[in-house]
N, C-alpha and C. Protein backbone atom coordinates (compact mmCIF):
# COMPACT_ATOMS: atom_id res chain seq x y z
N UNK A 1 -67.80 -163.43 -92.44
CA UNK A 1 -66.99 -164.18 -91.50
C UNK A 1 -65.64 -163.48 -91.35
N UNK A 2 -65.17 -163.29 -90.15
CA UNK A 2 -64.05 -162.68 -89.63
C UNK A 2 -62.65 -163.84 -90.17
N UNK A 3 -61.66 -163.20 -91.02
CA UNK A 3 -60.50 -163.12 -91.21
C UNK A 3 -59.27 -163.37 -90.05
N UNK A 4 -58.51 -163.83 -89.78
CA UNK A 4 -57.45 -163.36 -89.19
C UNK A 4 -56.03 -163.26 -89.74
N UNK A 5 -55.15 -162.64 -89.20
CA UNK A 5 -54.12 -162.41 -89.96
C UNK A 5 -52.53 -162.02 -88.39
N UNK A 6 -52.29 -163.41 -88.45
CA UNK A 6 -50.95 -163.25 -87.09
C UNK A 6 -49.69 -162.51 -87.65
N UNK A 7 -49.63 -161.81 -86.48
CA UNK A 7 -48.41 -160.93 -86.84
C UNK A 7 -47.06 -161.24 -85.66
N UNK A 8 -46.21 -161.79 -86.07
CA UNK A 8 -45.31 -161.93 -84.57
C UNK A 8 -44.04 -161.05 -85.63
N UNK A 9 -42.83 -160.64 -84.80
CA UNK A 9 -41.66 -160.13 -84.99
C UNK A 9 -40.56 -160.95 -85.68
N UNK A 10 -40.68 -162.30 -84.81
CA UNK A 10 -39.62 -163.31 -85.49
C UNK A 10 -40.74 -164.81 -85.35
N UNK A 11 -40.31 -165.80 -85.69
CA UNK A 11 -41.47 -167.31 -86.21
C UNK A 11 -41.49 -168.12 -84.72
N UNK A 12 -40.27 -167.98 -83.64
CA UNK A 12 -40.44 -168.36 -82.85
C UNK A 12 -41.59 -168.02 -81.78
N UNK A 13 -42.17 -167.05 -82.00
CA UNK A 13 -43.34 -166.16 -81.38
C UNK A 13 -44.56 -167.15 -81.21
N UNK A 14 -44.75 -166.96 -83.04
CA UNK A 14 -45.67 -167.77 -83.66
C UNK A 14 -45.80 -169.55 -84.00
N UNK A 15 -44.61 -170.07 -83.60
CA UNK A 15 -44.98 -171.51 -83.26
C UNK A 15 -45.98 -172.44 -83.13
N UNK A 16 -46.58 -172.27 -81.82
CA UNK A 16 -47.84 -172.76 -81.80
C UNK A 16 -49.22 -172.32 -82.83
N UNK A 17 -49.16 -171.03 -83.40
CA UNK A 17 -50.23 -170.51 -83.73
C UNK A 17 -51.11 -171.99 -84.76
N UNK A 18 -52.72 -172.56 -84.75
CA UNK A 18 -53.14 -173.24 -85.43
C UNK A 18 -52.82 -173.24 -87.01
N UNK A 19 -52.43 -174.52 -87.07
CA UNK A 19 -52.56 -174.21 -88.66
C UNK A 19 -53.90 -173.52 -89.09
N UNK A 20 -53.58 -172.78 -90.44
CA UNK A 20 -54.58 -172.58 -90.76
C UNK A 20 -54.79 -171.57 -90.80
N UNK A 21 -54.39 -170.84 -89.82
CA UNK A 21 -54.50 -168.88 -89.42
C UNK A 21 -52.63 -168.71 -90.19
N UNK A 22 -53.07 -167.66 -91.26
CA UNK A 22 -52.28 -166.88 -91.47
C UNK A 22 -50.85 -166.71 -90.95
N UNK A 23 -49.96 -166.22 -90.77
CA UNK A 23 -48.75 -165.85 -90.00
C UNK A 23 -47.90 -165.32 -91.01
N UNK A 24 -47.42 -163.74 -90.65
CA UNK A 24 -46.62 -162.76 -91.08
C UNK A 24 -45.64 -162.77 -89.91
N UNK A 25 -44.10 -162.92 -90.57
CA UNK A 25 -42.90 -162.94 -89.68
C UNK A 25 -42.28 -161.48 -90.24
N UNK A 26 -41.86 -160.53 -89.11
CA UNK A 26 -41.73 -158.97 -89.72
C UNK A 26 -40.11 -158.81 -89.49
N UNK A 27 -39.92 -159.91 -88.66
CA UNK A 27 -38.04 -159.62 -88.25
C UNK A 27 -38.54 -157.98 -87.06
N UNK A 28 -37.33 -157.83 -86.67
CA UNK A 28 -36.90 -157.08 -85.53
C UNK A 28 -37.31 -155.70 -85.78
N UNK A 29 -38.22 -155.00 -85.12
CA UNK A 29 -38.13 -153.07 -85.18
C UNK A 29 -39.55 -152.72 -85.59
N UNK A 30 -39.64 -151.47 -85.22
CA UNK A 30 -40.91 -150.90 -85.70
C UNK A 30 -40.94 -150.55 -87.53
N UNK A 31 -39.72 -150.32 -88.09
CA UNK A 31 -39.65 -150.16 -89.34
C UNK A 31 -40.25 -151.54 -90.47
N UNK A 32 -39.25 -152.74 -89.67
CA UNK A 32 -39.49 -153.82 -90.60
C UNK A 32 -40.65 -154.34 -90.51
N UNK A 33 -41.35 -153.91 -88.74
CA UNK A 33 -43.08 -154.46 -88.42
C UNK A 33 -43.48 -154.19 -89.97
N UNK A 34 -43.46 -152.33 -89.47
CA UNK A 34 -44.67 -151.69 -90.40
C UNK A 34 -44.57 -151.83 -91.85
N UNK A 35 -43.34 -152.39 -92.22
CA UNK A 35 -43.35 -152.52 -93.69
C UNK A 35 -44.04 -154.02 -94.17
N UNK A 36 -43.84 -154.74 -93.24
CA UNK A 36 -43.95 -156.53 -93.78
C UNK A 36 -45.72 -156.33 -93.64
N UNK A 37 -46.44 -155.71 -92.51
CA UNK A 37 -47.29 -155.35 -92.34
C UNK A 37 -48.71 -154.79 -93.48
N UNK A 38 -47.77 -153.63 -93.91
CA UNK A 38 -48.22 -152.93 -95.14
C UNK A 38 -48.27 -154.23 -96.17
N UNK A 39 -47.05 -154.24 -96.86
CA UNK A 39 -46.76 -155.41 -97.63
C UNK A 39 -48.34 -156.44 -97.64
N UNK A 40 -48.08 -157.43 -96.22
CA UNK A 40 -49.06 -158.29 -96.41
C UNK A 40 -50.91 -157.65 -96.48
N UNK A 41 -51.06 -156.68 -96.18
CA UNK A 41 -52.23 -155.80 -96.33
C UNK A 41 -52.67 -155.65 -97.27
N UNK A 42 -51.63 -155.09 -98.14
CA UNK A 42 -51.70 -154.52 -99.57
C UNK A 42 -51.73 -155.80 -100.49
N UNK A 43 -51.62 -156.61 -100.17
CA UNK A 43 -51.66 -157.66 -100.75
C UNK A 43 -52.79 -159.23 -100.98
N UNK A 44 -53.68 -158.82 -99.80
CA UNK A 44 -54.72 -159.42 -99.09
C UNK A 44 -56.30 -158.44 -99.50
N UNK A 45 -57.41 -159.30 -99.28
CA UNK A 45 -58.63 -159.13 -99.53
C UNK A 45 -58.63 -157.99 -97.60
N UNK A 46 -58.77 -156.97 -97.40
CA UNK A 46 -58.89 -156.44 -95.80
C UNK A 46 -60.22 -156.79 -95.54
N UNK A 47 -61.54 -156.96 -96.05
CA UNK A 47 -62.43 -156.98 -95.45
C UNK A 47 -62.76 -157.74 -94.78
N UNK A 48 -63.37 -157.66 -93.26
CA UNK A 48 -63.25 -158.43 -92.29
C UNK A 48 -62.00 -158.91 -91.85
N UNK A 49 -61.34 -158.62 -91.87
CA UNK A 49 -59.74 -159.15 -91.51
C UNK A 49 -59.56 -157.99 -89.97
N UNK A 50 -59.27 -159.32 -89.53
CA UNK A 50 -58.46 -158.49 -88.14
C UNK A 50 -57.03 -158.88 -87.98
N UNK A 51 -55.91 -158.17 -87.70
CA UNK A 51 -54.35 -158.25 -87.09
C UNK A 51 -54.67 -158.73 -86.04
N UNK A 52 -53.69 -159.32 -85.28
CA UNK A 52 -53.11 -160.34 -84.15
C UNK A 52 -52.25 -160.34 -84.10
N UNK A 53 -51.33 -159.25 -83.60
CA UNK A 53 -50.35 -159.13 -83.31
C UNK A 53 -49.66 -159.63 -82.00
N UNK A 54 -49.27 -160.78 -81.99
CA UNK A 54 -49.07 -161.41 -80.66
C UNK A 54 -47.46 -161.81 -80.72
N UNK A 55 -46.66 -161.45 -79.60
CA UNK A 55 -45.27 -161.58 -79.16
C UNK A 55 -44.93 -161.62 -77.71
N UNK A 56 -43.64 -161.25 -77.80
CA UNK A 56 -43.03 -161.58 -76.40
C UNK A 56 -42.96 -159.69 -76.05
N UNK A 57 -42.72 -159.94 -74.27
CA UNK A 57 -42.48 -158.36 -74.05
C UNK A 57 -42.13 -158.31 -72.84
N UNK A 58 -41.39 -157.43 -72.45
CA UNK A 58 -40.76 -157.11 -71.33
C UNK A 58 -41.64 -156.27 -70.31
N UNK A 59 -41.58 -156.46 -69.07
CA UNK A 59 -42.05 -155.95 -68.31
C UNK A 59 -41.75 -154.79 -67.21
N UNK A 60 -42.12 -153.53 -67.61
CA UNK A 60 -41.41 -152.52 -67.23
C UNK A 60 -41.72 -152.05 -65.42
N UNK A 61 -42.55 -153.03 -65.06
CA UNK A 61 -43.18 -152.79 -63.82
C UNK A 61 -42.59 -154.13 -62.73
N UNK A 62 -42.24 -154.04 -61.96
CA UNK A 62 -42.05 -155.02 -61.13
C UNK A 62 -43.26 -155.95 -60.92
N UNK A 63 -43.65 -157.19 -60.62
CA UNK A 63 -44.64 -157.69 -60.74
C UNK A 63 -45.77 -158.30 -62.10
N UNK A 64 -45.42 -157.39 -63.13
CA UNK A 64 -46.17 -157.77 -64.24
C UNK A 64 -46.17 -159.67 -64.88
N UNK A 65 -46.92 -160.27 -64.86
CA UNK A 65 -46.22 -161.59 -65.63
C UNK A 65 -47.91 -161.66 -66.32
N UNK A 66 -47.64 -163.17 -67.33
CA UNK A 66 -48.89 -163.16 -68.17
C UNK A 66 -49.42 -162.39 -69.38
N UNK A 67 -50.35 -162.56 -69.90
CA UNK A 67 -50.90 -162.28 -71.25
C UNK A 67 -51.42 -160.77 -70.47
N UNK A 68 -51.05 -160.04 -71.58
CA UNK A 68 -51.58 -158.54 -71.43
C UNK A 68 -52.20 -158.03 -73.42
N UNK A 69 -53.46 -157.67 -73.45
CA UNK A 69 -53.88 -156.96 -74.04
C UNK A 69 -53.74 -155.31 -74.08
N UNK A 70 -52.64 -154.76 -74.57
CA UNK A 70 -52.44 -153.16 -74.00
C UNK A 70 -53.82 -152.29 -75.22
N UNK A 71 -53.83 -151.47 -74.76
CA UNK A 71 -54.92 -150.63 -74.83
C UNK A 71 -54.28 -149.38 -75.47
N UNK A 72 -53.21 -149.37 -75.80
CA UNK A 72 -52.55 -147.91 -76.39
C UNK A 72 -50.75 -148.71 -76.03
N UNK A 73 -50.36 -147.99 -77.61
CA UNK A 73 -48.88 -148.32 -78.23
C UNK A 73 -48.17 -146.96 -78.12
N UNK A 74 -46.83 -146.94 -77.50
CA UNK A 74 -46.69 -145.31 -77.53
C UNK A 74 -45.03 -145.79 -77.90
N UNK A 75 -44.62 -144.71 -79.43
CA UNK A 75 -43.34 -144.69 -79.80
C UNK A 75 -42.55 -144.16 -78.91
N UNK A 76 -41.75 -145.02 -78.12
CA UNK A 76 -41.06 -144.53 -76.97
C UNK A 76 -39.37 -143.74 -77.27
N UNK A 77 -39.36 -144.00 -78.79
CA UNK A 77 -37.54 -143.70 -79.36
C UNK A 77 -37.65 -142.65 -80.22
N UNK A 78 -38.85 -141.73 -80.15
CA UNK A 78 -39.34 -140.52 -81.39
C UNK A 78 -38.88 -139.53 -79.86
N UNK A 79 -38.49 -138.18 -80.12
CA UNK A 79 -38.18 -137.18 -79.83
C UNK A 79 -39.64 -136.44 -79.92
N UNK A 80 -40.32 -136.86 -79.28
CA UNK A 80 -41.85 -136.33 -79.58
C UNK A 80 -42.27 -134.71 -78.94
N UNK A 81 -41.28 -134.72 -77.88
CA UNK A 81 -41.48 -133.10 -77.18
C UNK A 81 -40.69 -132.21 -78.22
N UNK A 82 -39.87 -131.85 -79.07
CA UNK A 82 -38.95 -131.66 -79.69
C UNK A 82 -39.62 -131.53 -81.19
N UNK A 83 -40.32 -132.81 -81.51
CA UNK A 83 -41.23 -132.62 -82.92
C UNK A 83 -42.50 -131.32 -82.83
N UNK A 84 -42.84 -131.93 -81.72
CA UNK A 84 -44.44 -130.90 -81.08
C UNK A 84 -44.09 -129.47 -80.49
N UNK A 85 -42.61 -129.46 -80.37
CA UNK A 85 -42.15 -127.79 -80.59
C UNK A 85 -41.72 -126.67 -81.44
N UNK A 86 -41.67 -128.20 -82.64
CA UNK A 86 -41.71 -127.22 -84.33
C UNK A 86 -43.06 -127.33 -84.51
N UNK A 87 -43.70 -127.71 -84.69
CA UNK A 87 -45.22 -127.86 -84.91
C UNK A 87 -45.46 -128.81 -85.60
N UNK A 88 -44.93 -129.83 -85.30
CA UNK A 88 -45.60 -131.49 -86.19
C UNK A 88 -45.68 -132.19 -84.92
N UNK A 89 -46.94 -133.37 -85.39
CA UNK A 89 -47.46 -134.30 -84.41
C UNK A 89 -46.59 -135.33 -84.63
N UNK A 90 -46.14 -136.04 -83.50
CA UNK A 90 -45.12 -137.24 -83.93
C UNK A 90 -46.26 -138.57 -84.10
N UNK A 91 -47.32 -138.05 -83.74
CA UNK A 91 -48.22 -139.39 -83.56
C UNK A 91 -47.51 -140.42 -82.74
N UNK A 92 -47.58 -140.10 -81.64
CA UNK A 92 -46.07 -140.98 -80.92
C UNK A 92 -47.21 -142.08 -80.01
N UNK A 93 -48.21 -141.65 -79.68
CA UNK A 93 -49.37 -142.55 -79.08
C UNK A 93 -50.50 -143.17 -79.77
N UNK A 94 -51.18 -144.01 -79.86
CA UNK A 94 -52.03 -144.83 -80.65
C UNK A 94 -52.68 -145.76 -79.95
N UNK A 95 -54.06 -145.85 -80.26
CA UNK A 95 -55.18 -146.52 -79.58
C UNK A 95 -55.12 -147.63 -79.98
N UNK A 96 -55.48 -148.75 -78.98
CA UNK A 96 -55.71 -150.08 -79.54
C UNK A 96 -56.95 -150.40 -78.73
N UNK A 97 -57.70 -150.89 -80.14
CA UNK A 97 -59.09 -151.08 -79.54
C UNK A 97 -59.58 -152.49 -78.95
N UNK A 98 -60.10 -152.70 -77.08
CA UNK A 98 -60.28 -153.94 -77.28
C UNK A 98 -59.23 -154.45 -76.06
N UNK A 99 -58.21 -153.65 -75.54
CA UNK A 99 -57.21 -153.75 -74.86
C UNK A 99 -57.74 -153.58 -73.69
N UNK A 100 -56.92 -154.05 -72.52
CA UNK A 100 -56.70 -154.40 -70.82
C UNK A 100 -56.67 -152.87 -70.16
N UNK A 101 -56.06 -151.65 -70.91
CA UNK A 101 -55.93 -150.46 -70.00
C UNK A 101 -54.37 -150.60 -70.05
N UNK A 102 -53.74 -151.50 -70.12
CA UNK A 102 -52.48 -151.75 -69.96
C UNK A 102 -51.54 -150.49 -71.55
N UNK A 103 -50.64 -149.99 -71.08
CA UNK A 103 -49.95 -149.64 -72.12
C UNK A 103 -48.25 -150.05 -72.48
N UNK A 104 -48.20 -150.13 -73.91
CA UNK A 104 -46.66 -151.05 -74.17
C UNK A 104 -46.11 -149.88 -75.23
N UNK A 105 -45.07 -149.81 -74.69
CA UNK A 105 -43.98 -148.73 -75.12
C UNK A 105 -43.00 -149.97 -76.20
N UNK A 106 -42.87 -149.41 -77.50
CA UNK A 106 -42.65 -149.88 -78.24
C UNK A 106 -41.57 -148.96 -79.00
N UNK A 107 -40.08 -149.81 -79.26
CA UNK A 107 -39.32 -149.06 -79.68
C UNK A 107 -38.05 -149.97 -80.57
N UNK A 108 -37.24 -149.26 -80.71
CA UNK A 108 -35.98 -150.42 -81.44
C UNK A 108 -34.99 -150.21 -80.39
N UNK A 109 -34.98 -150.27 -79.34
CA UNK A 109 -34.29 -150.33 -78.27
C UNK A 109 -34.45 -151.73 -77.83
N UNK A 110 -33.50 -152.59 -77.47
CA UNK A 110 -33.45 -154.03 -76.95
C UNK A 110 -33.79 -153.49 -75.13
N UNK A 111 -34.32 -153.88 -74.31
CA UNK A 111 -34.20 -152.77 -72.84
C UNK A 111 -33.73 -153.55 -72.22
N UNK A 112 -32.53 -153.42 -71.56
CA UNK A 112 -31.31 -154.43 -70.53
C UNK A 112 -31.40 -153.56 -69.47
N UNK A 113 -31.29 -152.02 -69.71
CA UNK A 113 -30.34 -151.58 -68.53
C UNK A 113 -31.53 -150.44 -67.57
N UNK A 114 -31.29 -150.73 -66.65
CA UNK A 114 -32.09 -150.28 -65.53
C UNK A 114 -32.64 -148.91 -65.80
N UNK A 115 -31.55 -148.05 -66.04
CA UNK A 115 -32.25 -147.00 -66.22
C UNK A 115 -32.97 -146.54 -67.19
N UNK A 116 -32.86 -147.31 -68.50
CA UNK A 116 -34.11 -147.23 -69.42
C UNK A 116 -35.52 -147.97 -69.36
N UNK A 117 -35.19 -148.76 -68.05
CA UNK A 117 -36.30 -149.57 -68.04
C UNK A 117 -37.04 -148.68 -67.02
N UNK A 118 -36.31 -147.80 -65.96
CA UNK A 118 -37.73 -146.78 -65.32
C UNK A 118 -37.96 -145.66 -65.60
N UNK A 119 -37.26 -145.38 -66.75
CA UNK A 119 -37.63 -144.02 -67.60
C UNK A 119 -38.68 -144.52 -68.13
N UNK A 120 -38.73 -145.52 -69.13
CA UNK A 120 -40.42 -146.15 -69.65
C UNK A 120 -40.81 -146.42 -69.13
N UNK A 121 -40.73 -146.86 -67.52
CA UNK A 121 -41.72 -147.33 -66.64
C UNK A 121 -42.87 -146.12 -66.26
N UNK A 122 -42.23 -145.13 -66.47
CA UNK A 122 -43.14 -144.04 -65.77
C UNK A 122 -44.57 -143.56 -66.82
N UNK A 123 -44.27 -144.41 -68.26
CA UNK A 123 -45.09 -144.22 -68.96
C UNK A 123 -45.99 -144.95 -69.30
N UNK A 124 -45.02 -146.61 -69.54
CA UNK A 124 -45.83 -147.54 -70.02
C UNK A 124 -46.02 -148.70 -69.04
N UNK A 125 -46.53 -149.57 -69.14
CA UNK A 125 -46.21 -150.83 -68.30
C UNK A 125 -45.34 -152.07 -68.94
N UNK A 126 -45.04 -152.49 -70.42
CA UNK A 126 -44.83 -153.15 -70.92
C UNK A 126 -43.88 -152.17 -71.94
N UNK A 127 -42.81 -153.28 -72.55
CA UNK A 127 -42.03 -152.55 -73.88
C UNK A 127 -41.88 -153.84 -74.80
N UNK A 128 -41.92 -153.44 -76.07
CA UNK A 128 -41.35 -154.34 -77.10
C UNK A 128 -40.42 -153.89 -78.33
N UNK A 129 -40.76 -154.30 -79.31
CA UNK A 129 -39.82 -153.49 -80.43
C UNK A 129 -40.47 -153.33 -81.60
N UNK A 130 -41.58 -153.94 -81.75
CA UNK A 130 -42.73 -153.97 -83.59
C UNK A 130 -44.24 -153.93 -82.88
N UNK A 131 -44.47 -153.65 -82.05
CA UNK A 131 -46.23 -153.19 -82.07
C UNK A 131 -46.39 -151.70 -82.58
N UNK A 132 -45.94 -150.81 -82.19
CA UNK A 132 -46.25 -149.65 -82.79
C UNK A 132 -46.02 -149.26 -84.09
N UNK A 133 -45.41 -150.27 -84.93
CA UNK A 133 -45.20 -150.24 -86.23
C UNK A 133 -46.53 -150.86 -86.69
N UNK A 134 -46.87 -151.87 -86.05
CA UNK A 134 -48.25 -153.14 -86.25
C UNK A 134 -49.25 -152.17 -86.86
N UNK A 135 -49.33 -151.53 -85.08
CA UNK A 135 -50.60 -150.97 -85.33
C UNK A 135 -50.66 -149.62 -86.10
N UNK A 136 -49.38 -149.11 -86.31
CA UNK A 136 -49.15 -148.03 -87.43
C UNK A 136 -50.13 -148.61 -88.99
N UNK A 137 -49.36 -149.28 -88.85
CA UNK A 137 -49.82 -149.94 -90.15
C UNK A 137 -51.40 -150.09 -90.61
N UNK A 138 -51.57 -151.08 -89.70
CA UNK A 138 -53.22 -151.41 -89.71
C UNK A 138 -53.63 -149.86 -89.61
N UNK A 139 -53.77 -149.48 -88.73
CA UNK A 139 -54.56 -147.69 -88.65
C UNK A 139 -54.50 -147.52 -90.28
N UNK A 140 -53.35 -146.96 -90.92
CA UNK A 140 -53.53 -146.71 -92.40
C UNK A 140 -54.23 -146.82 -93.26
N UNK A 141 -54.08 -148.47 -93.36
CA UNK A 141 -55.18 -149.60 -94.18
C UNK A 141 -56.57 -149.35 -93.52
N UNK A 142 -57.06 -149.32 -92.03
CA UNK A 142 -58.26 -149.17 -92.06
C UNK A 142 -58.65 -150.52 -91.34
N UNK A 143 -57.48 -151.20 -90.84
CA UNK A 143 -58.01 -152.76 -90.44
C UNK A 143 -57.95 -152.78 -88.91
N UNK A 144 -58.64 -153.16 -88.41
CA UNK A 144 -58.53 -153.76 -87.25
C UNK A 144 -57.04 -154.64 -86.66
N UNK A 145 -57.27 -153.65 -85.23
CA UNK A 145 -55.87 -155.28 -84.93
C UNK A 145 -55.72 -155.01 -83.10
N UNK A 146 -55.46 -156.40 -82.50
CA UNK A 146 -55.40 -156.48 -81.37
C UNK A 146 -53.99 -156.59 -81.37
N UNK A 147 -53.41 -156.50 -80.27
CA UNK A 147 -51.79 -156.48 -79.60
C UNK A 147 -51.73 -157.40 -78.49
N UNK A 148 -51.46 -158.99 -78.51
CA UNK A 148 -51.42 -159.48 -77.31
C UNK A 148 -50.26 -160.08 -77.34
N UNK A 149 -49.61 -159.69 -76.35
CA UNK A 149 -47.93 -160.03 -75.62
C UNK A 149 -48.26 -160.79 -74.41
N UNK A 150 -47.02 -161.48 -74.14
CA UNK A 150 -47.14 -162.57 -73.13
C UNK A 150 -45.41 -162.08 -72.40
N UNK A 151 -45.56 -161.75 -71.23
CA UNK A 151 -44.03 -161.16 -70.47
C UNK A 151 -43.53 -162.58 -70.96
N UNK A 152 -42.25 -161.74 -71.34
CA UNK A 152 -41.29 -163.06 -71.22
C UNK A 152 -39.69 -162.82 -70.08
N UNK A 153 -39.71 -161.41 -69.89
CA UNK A 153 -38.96 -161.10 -68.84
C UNK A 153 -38.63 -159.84 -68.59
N UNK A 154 -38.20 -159.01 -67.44
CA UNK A 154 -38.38 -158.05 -67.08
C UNK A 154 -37.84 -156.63 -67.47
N UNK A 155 -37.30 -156.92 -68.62
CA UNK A 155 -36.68 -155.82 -69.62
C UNK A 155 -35.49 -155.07 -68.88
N UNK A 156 -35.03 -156.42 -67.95
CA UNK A 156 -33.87 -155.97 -67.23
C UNK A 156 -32.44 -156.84 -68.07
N UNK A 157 -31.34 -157.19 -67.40
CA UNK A 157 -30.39 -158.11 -68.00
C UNK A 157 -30.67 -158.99 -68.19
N UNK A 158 -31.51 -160.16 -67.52
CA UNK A 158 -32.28 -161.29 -67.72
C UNK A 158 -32.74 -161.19 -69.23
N UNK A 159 -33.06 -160.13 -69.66
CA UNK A 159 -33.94 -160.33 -70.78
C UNK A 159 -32.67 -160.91 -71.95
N UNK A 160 -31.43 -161.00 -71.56
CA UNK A 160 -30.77 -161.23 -72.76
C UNK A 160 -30.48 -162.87 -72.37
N UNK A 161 -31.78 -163.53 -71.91
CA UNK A 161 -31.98 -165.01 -71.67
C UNK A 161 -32.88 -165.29 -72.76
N UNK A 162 -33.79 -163.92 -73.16
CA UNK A 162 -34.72 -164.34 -74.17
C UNK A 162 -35.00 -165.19 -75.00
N UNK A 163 -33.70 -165.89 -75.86
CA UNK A 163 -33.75 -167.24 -76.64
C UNK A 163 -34.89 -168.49 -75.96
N UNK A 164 -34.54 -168.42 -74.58
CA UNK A 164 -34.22 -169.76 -73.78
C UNK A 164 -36.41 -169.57 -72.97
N UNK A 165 -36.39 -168.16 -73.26
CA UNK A 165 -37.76 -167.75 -73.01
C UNK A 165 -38.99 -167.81 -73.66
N UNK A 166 -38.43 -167.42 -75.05
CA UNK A 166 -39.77 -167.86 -76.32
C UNK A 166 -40.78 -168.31 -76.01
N UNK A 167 -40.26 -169.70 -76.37
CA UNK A 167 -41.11 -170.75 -76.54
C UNK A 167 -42.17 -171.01 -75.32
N UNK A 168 -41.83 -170.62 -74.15
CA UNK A 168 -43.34 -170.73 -72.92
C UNK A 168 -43.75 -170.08 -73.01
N UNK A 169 -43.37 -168.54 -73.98
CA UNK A 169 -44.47 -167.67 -74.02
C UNK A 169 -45.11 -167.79 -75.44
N UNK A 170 -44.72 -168.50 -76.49
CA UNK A 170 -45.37 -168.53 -77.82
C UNK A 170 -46.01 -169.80 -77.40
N UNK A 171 -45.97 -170.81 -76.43
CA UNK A 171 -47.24 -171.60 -76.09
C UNK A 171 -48.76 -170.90 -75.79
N UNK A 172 -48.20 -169.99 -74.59
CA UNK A 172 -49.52 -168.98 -74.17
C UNK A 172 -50.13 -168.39 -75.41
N UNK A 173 -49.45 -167.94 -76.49
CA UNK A 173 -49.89 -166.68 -77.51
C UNK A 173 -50.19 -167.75 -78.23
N UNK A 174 -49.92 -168.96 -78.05
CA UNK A 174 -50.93 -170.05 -79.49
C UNK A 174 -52.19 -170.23 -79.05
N UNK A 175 -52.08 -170.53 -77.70
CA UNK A 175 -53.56 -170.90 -77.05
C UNK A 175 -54.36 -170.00 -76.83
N UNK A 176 -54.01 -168.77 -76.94
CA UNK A 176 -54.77 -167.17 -77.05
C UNK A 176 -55.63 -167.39 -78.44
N UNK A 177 -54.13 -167.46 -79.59
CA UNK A 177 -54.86 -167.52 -80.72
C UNK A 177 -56.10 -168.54 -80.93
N UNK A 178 -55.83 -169.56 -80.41
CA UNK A 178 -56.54 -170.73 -81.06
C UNK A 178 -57.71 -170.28 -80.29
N UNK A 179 -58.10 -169.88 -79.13
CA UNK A 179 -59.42 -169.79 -78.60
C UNK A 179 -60.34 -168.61 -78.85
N UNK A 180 -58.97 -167.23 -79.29
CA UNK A 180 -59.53 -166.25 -80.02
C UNK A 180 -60.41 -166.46 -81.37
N UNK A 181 -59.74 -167.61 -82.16
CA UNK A 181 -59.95 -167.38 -83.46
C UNK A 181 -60.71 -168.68 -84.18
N UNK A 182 -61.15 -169.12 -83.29
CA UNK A 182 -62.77 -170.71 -83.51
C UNK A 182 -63.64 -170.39 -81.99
């Protein structure tokens, strides 16, 4: 029998999630994801266990709203042309299995200002700040894990409304969970 194991950034994410399912709170960044991540891994039975990494995310495309399953996490704040010209892989892209086609650029950048939002636009469709740590993590261990974000606003100035945004999108990501996971 399949495991689950919720992963949100901060608890407001995870609100709704059913009692009963798991919930790991990682705080802010790809660092603190991948460590709270590890942590709860290393600490847990993995077999059959899948991640659920479900949060809020900005939308780097005009038009985007709703639950998106992305299909590939790409470290958008690594100097990756620059690594891959000394000769190391930054591993700056990563598969997520199970995903929409959609891709979410994931970084420790908060994204307010226009012009960082169509510099990543040209790459990703979505940005956040702890999936690419998520799924760093899980890859390691060997576990499975989905990435589902719910826009909560357009990773423009608006987004520093985010407080006031949460919660209609950690409704959507409970009712994801709950129908994902019975």
């Amino acid at each position: 029998m399949t495991g689950y194991l919720v992963v949100s950034a901060v608890a407001g994410e995870a609100r709704y999630v059913p009692d009963g399912v798991p919930v790991v709170v990682t705080g802010v960044g790809k660092t603190a994801a991948a460590v709270a991540v590890s942590r709860a891994l290393a600490a847990c039975d993995t077999t059959d266990l899948v991640v659920l990494n479900i949060g809020t995310t900005g939308a780097l495309r005009d038009g985007l709203s709703g639950l998106f399953l992305p299909s590939r996490v790409i470290n958008h704040d690594v100097n990756a042309d620059a690594l891959r010209a000394i000769g190391l892989d930054p591993q700056d892209e990563l598969p997520v299995e199970g995903g929409d086609g959609t891709v979410l650029a994931s970084g420790d950048v908060f994204v307010t200002d226009a012009a960082v939002r169509a510099r990543l636009a040209e790459r990703a469709h979505l940005v956040d700040m702890e999936a690419y740590g998520v799924v760093y993590a899980c890859r390691e261990y060997g576990v499975p894990v989905r990435v589902v974000k719910h826009v909560s606003d357009a990773a423009d100035e608006a987004a520093l409304d985010w407080p006031a945004l949460v919660d209609t999108s950690a409704r959507v990501l409970g009712e994801w969970v709950s129908a994902y996971t019975h």
